[in-house]
N, C-alpha and C. Protein backbone atom coordinates (compact mmCIF):
# COMPACT_ATOMS: atom_id res chain seq x y z
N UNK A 1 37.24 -29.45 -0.51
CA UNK A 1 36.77 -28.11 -0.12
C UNK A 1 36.57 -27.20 -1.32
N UNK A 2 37.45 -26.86 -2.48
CA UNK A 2 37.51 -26.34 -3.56
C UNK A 2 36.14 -26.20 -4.00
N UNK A 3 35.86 -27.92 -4.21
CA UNK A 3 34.30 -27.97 -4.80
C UNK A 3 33.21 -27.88 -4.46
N UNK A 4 33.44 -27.61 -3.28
CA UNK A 4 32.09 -27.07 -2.52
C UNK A 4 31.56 -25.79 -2.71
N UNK A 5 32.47 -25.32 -3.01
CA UNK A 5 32.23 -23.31 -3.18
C UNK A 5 30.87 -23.15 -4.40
N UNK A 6 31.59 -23.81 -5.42
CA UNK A 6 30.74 -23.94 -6.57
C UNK A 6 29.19 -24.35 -6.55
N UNK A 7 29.07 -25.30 -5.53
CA UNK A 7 28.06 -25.90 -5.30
C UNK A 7 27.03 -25.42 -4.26
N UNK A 8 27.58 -24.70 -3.68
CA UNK A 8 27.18 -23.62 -2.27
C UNK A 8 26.36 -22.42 -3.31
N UNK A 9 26.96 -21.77 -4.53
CA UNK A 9 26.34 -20.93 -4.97
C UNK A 9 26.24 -21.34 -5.93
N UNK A 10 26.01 -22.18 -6.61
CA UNK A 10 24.36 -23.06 -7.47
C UNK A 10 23.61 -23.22 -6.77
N UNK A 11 23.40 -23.63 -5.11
CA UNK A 11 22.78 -23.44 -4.44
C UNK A 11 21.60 -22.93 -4.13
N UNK A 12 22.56 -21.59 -3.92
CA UNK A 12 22.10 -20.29 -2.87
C UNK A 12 21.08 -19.83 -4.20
N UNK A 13 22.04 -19.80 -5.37
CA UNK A 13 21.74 -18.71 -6.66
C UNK A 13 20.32 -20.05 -7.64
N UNK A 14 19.90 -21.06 -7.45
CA UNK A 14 18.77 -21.89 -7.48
C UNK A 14 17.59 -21.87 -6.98
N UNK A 15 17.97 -21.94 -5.38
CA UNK A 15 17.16 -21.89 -4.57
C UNK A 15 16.25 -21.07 -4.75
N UNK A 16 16.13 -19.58 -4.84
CA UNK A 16 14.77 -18.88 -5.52
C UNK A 16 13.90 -19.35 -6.77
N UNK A 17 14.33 -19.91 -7.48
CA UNK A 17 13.15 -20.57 -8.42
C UNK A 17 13.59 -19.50 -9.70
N UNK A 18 14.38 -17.92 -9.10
CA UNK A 18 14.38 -17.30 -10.65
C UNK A 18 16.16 -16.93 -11.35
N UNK A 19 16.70 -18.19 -10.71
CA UNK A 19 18.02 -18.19 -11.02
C UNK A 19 18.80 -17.22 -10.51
N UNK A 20 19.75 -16.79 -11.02
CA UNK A 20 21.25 -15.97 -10.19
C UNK A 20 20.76 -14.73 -9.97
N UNK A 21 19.47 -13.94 -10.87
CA UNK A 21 19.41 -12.58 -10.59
C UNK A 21 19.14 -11.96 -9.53
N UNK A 22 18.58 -13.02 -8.96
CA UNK A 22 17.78 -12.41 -6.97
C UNK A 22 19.64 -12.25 -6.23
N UNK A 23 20.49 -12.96 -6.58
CA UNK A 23 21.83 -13.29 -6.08
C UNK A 23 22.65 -12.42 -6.31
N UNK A 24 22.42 -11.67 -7.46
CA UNK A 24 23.36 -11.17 -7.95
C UNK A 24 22.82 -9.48 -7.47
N UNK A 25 21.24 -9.08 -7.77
CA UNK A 25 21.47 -8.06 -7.58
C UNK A 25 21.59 -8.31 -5.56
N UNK A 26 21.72 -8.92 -4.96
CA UNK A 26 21.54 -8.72 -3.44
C UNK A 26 23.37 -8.55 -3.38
N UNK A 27 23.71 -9.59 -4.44
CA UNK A 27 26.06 -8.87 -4.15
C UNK A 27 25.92 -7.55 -4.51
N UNK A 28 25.46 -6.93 -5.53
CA UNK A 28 25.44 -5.86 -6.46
C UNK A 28 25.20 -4.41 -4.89
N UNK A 29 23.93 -4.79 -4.29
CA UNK A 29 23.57 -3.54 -3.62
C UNK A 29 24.09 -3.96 -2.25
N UNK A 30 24.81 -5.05 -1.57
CA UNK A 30 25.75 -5.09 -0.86
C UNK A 30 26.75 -4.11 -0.73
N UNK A 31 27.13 -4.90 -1.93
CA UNK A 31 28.76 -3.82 -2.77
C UNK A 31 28.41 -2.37 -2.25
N UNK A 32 27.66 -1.81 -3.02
CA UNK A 32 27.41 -0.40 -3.19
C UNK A 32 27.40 -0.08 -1.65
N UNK A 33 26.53 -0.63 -0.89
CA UNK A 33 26.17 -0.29 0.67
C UNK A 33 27.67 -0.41 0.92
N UNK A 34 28.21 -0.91 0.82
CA UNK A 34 30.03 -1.10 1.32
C UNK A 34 30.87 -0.44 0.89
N UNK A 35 30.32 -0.04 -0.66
CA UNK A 35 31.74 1.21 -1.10
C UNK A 35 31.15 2.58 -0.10
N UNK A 36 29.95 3.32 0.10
CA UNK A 36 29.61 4.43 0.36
C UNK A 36 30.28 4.33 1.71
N UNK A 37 30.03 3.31 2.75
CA UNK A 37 30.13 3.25 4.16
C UNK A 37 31.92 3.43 4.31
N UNK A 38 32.43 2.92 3.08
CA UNK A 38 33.81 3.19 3.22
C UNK A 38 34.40 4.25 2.75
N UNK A 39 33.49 4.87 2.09
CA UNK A 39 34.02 6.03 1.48
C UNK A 39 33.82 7.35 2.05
N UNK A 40 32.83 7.06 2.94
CA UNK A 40 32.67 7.67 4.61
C UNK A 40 33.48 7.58 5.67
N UNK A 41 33.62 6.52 6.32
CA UNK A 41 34.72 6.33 6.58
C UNK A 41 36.10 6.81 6.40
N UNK A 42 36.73 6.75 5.46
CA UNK A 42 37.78 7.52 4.96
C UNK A 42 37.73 8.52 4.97
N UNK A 43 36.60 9.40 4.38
CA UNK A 43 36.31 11.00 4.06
C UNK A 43 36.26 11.36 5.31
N UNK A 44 35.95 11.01 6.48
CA UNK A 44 35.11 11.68 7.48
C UNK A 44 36.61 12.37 8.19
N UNK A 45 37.82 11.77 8.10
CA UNK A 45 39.42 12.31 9.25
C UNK A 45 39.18 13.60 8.19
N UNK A 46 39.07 13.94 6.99
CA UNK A 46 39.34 15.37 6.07
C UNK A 46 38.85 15.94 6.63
N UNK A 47 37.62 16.26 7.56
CA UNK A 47 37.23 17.93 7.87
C UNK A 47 37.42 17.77 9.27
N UNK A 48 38.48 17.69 10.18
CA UNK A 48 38.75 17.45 11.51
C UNK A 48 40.19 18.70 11.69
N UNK A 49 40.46 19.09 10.25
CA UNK A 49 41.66 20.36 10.58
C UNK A 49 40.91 21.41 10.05
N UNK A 50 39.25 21.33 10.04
CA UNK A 50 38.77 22.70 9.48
C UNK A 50 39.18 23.39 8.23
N UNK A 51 39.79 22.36 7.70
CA UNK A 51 39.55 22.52 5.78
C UNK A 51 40.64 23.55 5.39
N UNK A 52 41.68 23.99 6.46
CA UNK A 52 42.40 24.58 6.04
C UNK A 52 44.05 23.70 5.68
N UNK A 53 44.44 23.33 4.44
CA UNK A 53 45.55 22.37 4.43
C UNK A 53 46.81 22.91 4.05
N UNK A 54 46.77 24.44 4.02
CA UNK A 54 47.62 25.08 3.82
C UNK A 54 48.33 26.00 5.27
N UNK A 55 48.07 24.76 6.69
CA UNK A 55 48.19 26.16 7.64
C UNK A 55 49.51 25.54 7.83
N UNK A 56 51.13 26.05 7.91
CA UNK A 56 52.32 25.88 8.80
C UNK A 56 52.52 26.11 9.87
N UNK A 57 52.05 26.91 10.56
CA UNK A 57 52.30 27.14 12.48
C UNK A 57 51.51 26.24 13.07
C-alpha cells in the first residue's frame, strides 16, 4: 500500500503531458479555497454578540 501513493501521483502529476505544475497549482488554489472557507467559518460566531466584548450583565 505505501507504494502505491507514490505512484498514484506520478500518475495523476504525468498524466497532463506538462508535468507536476497543472498538479500543483490545482493543491495550491484548493488550499487557498479551504483556508478562506475556514476562516469564515470560524470568523462568522464573532459578530453574533454585536461586537460588544466588554458587556458583564
Amino acid at each position: 500500500m505505501p507504494d502505491t501513493v507514490p505512484d498514484v501521483v506520478t500518475a495523476l502529476a504525468s498524466a497532463s503531458g506538462q508535468g507536476p505544475g497543472a498538479l500543483l497549482r490545482i493543491l495550491l488554489l484548493g488550499s487557498m479555497v479551504g483556508a478562506v472557507l475556514l476562516a469564515w467559518f470560524l470568523l462568522r460566531g464573532y459578530r453574533s454578540n454585536g461586537g460588544d466584548d466588554n458587556k458583564n450583565d
